[in-house]
C-alpha atoms as a PDB file:
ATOM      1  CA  UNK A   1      20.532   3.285 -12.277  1.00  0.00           C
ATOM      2  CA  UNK A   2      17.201   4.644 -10.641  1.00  0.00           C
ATOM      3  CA  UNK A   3      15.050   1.464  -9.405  1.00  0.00           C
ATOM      4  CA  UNK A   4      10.967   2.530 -10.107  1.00  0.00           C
ATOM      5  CA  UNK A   5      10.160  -0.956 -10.075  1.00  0.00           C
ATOM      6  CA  UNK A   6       8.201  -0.513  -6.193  1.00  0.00           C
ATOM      7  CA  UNK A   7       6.322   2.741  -7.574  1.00  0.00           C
ATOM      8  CA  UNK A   8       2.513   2.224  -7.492  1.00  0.00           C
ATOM      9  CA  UNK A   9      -0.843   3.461  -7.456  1.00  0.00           C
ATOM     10  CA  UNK A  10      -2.889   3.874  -5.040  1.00  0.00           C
ATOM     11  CA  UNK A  11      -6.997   4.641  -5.465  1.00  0.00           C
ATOM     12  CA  UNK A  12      -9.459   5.572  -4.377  1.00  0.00           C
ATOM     13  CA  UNK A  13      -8.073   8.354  -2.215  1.00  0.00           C
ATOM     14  CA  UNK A  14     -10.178   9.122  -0.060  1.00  0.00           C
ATOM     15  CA  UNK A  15     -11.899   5.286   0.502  1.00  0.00           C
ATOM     16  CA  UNK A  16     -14.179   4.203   2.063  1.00  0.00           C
ATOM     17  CA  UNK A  17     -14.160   0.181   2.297  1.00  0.00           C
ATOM     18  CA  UNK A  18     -11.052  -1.166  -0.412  1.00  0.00           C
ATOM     19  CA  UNK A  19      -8.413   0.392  -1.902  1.00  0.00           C
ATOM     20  CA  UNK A  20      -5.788  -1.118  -4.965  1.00  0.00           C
ATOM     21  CA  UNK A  21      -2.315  -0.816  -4.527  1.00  0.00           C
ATOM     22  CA  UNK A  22      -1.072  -1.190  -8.465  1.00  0.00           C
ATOM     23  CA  UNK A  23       2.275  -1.458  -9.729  1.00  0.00           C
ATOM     24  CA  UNK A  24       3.232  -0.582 -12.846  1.00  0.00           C
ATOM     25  CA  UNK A  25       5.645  -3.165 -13.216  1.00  0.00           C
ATOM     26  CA  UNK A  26       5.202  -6.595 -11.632  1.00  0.00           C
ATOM     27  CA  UNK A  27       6.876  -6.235  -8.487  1.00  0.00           C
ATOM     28  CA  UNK A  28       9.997  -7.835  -7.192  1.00  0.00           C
ATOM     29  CA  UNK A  29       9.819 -11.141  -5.057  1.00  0.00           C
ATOM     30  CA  UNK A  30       9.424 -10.735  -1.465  1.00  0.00           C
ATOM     31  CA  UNK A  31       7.489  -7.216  -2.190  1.00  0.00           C
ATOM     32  CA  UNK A  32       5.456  -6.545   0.634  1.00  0.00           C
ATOM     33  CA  UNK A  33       2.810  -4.297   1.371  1.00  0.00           C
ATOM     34  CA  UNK A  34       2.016  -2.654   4.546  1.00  0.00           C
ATOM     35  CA  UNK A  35      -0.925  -0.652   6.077  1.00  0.00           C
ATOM     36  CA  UNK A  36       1.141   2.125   9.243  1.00  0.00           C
ATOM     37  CA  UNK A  37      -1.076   4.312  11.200  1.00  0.00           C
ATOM     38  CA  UNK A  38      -0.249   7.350  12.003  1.00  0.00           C
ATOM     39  CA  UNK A  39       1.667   6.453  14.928  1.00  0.00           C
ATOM     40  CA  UNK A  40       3.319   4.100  13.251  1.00  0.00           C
ATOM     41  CA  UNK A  41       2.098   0.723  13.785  1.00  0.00           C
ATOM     42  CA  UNK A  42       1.816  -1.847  11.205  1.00  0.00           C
ATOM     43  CA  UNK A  43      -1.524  -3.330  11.045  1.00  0.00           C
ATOM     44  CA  UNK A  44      -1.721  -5.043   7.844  1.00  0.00           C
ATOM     45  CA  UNK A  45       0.897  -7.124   5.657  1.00  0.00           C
ATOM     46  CA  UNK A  46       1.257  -8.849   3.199  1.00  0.00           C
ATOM     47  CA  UNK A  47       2.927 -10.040  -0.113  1.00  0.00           C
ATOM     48  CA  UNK A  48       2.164  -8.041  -3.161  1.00  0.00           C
ATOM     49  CA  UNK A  49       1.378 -10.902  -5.688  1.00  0.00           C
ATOM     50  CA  UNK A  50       0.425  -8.896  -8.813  1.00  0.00           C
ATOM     51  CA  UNK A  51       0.549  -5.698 -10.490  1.00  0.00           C
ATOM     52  CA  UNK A  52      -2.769  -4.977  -8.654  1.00  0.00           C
ATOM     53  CA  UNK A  53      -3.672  -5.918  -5.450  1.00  0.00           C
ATOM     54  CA  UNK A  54      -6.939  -5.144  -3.838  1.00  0.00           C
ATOM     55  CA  UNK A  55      -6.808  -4.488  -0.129  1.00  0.00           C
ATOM     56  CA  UNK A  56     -10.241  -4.273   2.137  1.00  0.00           C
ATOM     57  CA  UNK A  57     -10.558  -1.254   4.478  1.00  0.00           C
ATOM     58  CA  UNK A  58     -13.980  -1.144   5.607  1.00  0.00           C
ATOM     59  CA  UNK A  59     -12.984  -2.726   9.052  1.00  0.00           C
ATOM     60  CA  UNK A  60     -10.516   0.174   9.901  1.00  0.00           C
ATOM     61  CA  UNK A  61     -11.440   3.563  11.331  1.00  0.00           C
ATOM     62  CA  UNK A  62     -11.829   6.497   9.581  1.00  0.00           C
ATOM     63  CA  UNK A  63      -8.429   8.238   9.908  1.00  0.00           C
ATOM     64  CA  UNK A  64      -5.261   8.841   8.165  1.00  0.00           C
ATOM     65  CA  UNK A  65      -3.028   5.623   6.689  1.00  0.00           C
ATOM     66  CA  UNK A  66       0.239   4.867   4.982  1.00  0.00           C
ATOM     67  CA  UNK A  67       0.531   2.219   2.701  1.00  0.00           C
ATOM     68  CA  UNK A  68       4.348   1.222   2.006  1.00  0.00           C
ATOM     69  CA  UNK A  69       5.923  -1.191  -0.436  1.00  0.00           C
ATOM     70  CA  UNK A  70       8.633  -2.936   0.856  1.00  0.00           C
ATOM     71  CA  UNK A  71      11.687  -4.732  -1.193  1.00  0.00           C
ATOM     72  CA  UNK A  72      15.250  -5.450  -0.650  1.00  0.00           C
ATOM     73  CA  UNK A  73      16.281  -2.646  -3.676  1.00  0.00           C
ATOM     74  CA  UNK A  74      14.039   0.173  -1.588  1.00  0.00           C
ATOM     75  CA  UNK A  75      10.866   1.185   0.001  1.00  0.00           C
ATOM     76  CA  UNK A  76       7.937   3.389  -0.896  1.00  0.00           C
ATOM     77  CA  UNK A  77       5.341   5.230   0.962  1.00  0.00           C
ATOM     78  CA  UNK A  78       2.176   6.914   0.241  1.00  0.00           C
ATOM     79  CA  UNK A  79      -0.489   8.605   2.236  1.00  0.00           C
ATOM     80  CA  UNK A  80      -4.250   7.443   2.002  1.00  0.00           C
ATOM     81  CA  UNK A  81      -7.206   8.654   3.546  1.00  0.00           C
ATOM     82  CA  UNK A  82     -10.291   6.651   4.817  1.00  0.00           C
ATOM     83  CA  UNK A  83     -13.981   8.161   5.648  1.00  0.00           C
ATOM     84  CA  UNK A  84     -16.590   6.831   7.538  1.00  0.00           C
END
């Protein structure tokens, strides 16, 4: 059985100071959702408590970011984009 339950959207893409991480199912407990540079550090974190969840970007330089959801069934990453 395929598991789709972590897929999400993510917009806007480019951003400039948010951008909304939405599931389109409610996601599993103990989702999280993380913010990697391109080197791979983690600098954000945190529990996805909805189907949408708004995440602020305007203090992070302009660059490119991965946002990945995180459960014990699988992960998911996506590539975002923020201007200055």
């Amino acid at each position: 059985i395929s598991n789709f339950t972590n897929d999400f959207k993510l917009y806007p893409n480019p951003t400039k100071s948010f951008v909304n991480v939405d599931y389109l199912c409610l996601p599993k407990i103990e989702t999280t959702i993380e913010i990697i540079t391109c080197n791979g550090r983690t600098i954000y974190k945190k529990l996805a408590e909805s189907t949408t969840n708004r995440i602020d970007s305007c203090q992070l330089p302009a660059g490119i970011y991965f946002i990945k959801s995180i459960n014990q069934q699988c992960s998911l990453t996506k590539k975002f984009i923020i201007n200055e």
